[in-house]
N, C-alpha and C. Protein backbone atom coordinates (compact mmCIF):
# COMPACT_ATOMS: atom_id res chain seq x y z
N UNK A 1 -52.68 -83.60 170.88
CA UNK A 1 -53.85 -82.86 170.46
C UNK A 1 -53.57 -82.30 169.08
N UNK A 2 -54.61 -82.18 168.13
CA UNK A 2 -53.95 -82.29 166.71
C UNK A 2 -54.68 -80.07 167.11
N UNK A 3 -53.72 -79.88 166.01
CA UNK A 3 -53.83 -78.49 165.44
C UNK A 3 -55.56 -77.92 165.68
N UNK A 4 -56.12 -78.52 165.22
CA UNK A 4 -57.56 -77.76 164.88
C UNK A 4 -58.26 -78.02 166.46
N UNK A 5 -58.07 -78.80 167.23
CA UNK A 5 -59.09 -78.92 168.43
C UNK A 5 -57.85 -77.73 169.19
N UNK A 6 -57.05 -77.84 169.16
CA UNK A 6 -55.65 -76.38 169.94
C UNK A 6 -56.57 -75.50 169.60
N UNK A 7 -56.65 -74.87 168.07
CA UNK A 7 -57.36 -73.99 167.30
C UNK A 7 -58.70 -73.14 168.69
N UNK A 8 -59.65 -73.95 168.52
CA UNK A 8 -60.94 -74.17 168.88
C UNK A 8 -60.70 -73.73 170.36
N UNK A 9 -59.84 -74.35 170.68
CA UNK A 9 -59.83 -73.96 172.17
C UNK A 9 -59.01 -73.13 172.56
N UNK A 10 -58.29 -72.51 172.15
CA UNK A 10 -57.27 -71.27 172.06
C UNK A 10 -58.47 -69.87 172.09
N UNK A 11 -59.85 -70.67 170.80
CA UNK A 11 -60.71 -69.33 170.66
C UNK A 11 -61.78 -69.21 171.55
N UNK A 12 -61.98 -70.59 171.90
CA UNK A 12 -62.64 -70.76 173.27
C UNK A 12 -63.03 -69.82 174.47
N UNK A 13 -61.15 -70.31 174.48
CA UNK A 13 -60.35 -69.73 175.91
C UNK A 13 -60.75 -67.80 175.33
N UNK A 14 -60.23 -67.45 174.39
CA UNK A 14 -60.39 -66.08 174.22
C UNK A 14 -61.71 -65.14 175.07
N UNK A 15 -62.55 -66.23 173.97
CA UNK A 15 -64.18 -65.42 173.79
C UNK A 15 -64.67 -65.77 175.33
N UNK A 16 -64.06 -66.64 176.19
CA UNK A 16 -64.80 -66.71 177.57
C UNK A 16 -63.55 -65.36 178.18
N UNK A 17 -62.66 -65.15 178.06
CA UNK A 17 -62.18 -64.10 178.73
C UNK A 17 -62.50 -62.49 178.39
N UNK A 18 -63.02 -62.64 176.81
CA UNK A 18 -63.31 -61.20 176.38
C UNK A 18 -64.83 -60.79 177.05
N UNK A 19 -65.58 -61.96 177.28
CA UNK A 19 -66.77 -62.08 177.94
C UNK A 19 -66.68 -61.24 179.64
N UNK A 20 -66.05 -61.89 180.12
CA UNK A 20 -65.73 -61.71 181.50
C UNK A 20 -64.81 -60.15 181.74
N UNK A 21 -64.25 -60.10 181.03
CA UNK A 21 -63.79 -58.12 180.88
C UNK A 21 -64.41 -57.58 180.84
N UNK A 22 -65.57 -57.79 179.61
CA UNK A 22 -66.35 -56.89 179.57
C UNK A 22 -67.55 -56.56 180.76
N UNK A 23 -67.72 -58.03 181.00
CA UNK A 23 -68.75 -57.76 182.21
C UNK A 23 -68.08 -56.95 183.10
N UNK A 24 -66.71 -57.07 183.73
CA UNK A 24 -66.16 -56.64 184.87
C UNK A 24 -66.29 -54.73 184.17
N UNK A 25 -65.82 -54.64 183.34
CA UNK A 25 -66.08 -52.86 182.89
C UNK A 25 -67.40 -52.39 183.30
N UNK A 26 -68.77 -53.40 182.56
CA UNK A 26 -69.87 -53.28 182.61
C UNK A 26 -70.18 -52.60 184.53
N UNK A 27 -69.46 -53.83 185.17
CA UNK A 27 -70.04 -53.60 186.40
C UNK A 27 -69.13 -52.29 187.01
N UNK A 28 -68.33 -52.01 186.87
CA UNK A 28 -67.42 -51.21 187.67
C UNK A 28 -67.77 -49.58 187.16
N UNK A 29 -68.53 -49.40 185.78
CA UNK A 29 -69.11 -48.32 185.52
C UNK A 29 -70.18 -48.04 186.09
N UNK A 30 -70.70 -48.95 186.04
CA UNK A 30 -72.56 -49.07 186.74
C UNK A 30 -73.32 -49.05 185.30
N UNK A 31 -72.58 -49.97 184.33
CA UNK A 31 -73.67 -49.86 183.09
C UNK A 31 -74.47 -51.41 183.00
N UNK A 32 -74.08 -52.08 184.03
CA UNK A 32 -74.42 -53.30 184.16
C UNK A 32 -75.30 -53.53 185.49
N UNK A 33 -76.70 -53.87 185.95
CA UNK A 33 -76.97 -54.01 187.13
C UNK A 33 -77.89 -54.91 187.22
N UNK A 34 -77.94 -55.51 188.06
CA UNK A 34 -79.47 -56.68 188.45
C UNK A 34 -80.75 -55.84 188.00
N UNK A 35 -80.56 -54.60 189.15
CA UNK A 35 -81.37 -54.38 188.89
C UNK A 35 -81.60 -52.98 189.55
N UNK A 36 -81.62 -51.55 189.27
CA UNK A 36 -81.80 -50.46 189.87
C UNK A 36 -82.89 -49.87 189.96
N UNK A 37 -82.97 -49.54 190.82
CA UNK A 37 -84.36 -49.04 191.68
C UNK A 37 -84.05 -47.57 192.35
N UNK A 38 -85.54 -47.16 191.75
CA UNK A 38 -85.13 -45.70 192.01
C UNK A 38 -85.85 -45.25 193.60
N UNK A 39 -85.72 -44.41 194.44
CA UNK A 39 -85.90 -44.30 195.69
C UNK A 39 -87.25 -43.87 195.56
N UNK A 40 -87.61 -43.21 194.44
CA UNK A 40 -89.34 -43.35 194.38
C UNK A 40 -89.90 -44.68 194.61
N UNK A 41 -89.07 -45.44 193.99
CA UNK A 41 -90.22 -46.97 193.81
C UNK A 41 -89.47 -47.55 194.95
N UNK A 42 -88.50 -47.39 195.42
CA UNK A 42 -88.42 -47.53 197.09
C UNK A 42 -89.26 -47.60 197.73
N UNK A 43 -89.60 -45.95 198.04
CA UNK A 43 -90.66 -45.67 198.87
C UNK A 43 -91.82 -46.55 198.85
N UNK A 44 -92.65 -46.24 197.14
CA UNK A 44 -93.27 -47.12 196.51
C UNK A 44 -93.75 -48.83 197.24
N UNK A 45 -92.73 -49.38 197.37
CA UNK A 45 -92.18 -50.69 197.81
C UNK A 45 -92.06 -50.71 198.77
N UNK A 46 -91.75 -49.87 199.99
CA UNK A 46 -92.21 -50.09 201.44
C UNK A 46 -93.63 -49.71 201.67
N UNK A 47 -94.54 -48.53 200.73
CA UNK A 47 -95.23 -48.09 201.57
C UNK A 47 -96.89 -49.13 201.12
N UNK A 48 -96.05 -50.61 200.25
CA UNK A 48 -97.17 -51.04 199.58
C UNK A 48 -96.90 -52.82 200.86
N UNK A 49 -95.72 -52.20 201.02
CA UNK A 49 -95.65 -53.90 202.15
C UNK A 49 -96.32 -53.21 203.29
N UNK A 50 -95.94 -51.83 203.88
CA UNK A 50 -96.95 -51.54 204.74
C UNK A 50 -98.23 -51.40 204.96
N UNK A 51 -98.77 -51.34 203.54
CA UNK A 51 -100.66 -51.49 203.60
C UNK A 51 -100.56 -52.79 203.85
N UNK A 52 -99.87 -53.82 203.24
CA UNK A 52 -99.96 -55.43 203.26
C UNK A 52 -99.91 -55.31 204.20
N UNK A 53 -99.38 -55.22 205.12
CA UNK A 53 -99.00 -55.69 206.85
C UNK A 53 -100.08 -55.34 207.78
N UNK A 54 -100.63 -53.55 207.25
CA UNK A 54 -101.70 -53.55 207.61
C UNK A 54 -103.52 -54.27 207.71
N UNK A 55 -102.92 -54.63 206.59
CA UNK A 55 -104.46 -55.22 206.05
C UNK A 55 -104.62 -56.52 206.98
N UNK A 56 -103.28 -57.36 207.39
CA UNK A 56 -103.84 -58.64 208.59
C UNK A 56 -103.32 -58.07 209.62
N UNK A 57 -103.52 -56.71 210.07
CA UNK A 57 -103.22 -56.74 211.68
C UNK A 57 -101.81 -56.16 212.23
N UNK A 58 -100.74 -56.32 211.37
CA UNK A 58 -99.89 -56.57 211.81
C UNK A 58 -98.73 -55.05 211.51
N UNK A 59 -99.48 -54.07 211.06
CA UNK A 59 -98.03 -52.98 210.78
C UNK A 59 -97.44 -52.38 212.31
N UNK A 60 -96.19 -51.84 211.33
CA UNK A 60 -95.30 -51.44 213.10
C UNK A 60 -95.68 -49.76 212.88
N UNK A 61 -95.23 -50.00 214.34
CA UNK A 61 -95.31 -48.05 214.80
C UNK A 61 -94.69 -47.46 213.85
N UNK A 62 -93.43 -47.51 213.51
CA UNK A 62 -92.59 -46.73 213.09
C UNK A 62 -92.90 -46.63 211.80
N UNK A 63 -93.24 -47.64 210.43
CA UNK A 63 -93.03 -47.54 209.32
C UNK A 63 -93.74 -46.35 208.63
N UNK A 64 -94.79 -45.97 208.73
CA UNK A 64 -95.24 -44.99 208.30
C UNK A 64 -94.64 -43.93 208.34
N UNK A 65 -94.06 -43.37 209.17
CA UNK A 65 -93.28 -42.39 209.84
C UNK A 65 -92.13 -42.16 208.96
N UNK A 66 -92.06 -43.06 208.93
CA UNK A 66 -90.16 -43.55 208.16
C UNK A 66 -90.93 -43.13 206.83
N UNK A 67 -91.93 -43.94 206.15
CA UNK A 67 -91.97 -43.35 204.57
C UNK A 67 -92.07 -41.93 204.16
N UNK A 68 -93.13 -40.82 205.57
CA UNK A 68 -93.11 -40.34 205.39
C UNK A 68 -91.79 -39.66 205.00
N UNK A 69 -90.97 -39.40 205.85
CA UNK A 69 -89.83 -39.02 206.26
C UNK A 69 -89.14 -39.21 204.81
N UNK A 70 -88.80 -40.43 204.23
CA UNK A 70 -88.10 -40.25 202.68
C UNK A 70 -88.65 -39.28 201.88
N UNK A 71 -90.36 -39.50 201.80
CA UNK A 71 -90.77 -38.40 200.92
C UNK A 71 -90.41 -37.33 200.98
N UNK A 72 -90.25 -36.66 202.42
CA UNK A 72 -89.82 -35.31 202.40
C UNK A 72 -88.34 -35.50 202.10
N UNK A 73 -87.19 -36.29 202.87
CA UNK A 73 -85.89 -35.76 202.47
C UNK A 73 -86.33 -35.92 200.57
N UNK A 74 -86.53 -36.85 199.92
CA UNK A 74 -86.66 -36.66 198.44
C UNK A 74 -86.56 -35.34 198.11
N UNK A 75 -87.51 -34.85 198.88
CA UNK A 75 -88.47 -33.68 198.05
C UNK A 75 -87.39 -32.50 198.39
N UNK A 76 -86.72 -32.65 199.18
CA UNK A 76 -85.71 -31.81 199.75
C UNK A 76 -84.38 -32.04 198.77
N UNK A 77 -84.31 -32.90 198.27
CA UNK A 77 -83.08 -32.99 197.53
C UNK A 77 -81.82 -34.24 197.87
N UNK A 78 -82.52 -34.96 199.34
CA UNK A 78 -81.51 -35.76 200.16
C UNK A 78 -81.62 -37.13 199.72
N UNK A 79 -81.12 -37.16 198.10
CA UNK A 79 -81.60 -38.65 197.61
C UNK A 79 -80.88 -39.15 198.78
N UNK A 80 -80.19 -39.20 199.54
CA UNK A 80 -78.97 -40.67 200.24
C UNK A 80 -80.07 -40.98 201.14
N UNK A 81 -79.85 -39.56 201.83
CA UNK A 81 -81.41 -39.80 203.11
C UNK A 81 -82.50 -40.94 202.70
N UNK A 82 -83.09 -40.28 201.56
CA UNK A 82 -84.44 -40.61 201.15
C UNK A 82 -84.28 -42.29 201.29
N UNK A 83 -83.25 -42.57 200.66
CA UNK A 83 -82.80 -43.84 200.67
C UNK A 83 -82.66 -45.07 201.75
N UNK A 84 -81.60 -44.44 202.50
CA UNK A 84 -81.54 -45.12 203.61
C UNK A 84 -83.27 -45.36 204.51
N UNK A 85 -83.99 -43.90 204.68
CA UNK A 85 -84.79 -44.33 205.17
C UNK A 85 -86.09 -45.04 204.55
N UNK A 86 -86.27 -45.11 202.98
CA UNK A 86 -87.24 -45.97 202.21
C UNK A 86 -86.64 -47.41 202.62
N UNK A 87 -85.42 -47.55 202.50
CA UNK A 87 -84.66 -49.27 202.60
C UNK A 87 -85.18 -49.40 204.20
N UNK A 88 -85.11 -48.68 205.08
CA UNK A 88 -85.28 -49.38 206.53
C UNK A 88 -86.87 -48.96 206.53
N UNK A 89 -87.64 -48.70 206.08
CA UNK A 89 -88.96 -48.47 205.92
C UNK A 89 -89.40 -50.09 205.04
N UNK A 90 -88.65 -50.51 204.26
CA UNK A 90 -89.44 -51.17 203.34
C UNK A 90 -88.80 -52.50 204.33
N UNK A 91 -87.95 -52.66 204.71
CA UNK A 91 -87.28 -53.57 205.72
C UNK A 91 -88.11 -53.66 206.91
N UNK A 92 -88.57 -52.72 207.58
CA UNK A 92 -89.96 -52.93 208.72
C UNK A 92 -90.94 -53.46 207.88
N UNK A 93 -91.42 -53.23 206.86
CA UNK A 93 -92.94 -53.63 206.24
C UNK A 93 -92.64 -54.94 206.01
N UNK A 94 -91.53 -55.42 205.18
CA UNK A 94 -91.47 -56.81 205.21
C UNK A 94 -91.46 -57.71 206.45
N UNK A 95 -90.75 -57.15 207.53
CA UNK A 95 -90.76 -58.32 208.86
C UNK A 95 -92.15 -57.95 208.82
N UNK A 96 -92.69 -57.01 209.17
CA UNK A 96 -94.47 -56.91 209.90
C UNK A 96 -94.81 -57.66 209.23
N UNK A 97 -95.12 -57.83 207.20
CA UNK A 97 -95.72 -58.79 206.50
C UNK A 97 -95.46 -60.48 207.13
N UNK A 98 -94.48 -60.42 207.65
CA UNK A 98 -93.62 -62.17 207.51
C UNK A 98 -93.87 -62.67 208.70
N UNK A 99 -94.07 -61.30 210.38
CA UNK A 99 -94.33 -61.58 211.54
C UNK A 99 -96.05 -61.60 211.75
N UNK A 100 -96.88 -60.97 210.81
CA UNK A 100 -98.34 -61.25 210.58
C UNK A 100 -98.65 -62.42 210.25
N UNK A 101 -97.88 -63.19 209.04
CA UNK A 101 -97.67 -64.01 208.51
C UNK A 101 -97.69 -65.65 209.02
N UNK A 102 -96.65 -65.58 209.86
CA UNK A 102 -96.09 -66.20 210.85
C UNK A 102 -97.25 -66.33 212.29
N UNK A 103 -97.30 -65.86 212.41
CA UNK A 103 -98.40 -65.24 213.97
C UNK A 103 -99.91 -66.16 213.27
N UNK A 104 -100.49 -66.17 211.93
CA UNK A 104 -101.55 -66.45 211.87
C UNK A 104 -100.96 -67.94 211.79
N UNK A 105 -100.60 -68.12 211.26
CA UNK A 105 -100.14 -70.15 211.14
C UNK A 105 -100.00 -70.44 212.91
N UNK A 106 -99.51 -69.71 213.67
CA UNK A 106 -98.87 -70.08 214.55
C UNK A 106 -99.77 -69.28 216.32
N UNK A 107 -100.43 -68.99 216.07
CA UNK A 107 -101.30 -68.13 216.93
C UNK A 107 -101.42 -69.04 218.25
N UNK A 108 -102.32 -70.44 218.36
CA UNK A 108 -102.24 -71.31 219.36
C UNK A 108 -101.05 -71.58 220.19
N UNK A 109 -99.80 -71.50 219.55
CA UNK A 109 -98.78 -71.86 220.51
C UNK A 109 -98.69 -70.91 221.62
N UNK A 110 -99.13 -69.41 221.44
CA UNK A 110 -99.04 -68.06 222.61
C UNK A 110 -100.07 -68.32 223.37
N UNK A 111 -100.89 -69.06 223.27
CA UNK A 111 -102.35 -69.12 224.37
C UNK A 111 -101.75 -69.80 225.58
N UNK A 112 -101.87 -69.30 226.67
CA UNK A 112 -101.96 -70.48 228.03
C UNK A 112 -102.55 -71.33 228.57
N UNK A 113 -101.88 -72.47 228.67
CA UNK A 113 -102.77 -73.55 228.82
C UNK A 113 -102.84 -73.89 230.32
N UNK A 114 -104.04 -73.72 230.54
CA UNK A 114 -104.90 -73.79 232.13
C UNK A 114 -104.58 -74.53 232.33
C-alpha cells in the first residue's frame, strides 16, 4: 500500500472514531436524544389516543382516570409519577385505538354461527 492511500486511511480511521466519542459523550450527558418529550405532551399524547379510541367505540375504563391522575401528580410536583402514569395512560389509548381498530376489520369472526 503506497504512503498516501495509508495517509487517507489512517485519517479515515481517526474522523470515524472522533465521531463515535463524541456521540457516546453526547449520549451519556443527555445532550443527545431521539427525541424528548415532556410529560405535558405525554399526557397530551395519551389523552388525544383516548378521544381516538373513543370516537369508534372502543376506549377503556381506566384511561381517563389515569390522565387524570398525571395531571394532578404534575401539578403536585411528582414529575416521575406524572410520568409513569401518562406512559401507561398513553399505552391503554393505543391498544383501545389498535383493539377498535382490529375489531372493525374483524367483527364477523365473533358472531355465532347457527
Amino acid at each position: 500500500m503506497d504512503q498516501l492511500h495509508e495517509n487517507k486511511e489512517k485519517t479515515m480511521i481517526s474522523r470515524i472514531l472522533f465521531v463515535a466519542a463524541l456521540i457516546a459523550v453526547m449520549l451519556s450527558t443527555g445532550e443527545l436524544s431521539a427525541e424528548v418529550i415532556t410529560t405535558k405532551v405525554l399526557i397530551e399524547q395519551a389523552d388525544a389516543a383516548r378521544k381516538e379510541a373513543a370516537s369508534i367505540g372502543y376506549e377503556w375504563r381506566d384511561t381517563a382516570s389515569l390522565i387524570t391522575k398525571a395531571k394532578e401528580a404534575l401539578a403536585n410536583g411528582q414529575e416521575e409519577d406524572a410520568q409513569k402514569l401518562a406512559r401507561k395512560a398513553l399505552i391503554e389509548g393505543q391498544q383501545a385505538l389498535e383493539q377498535g381498530r382490529l375489531m372493525s376489520k374483524q367483527w364477523e369472526i365473533y358472531i355465532p354461527k347457527s
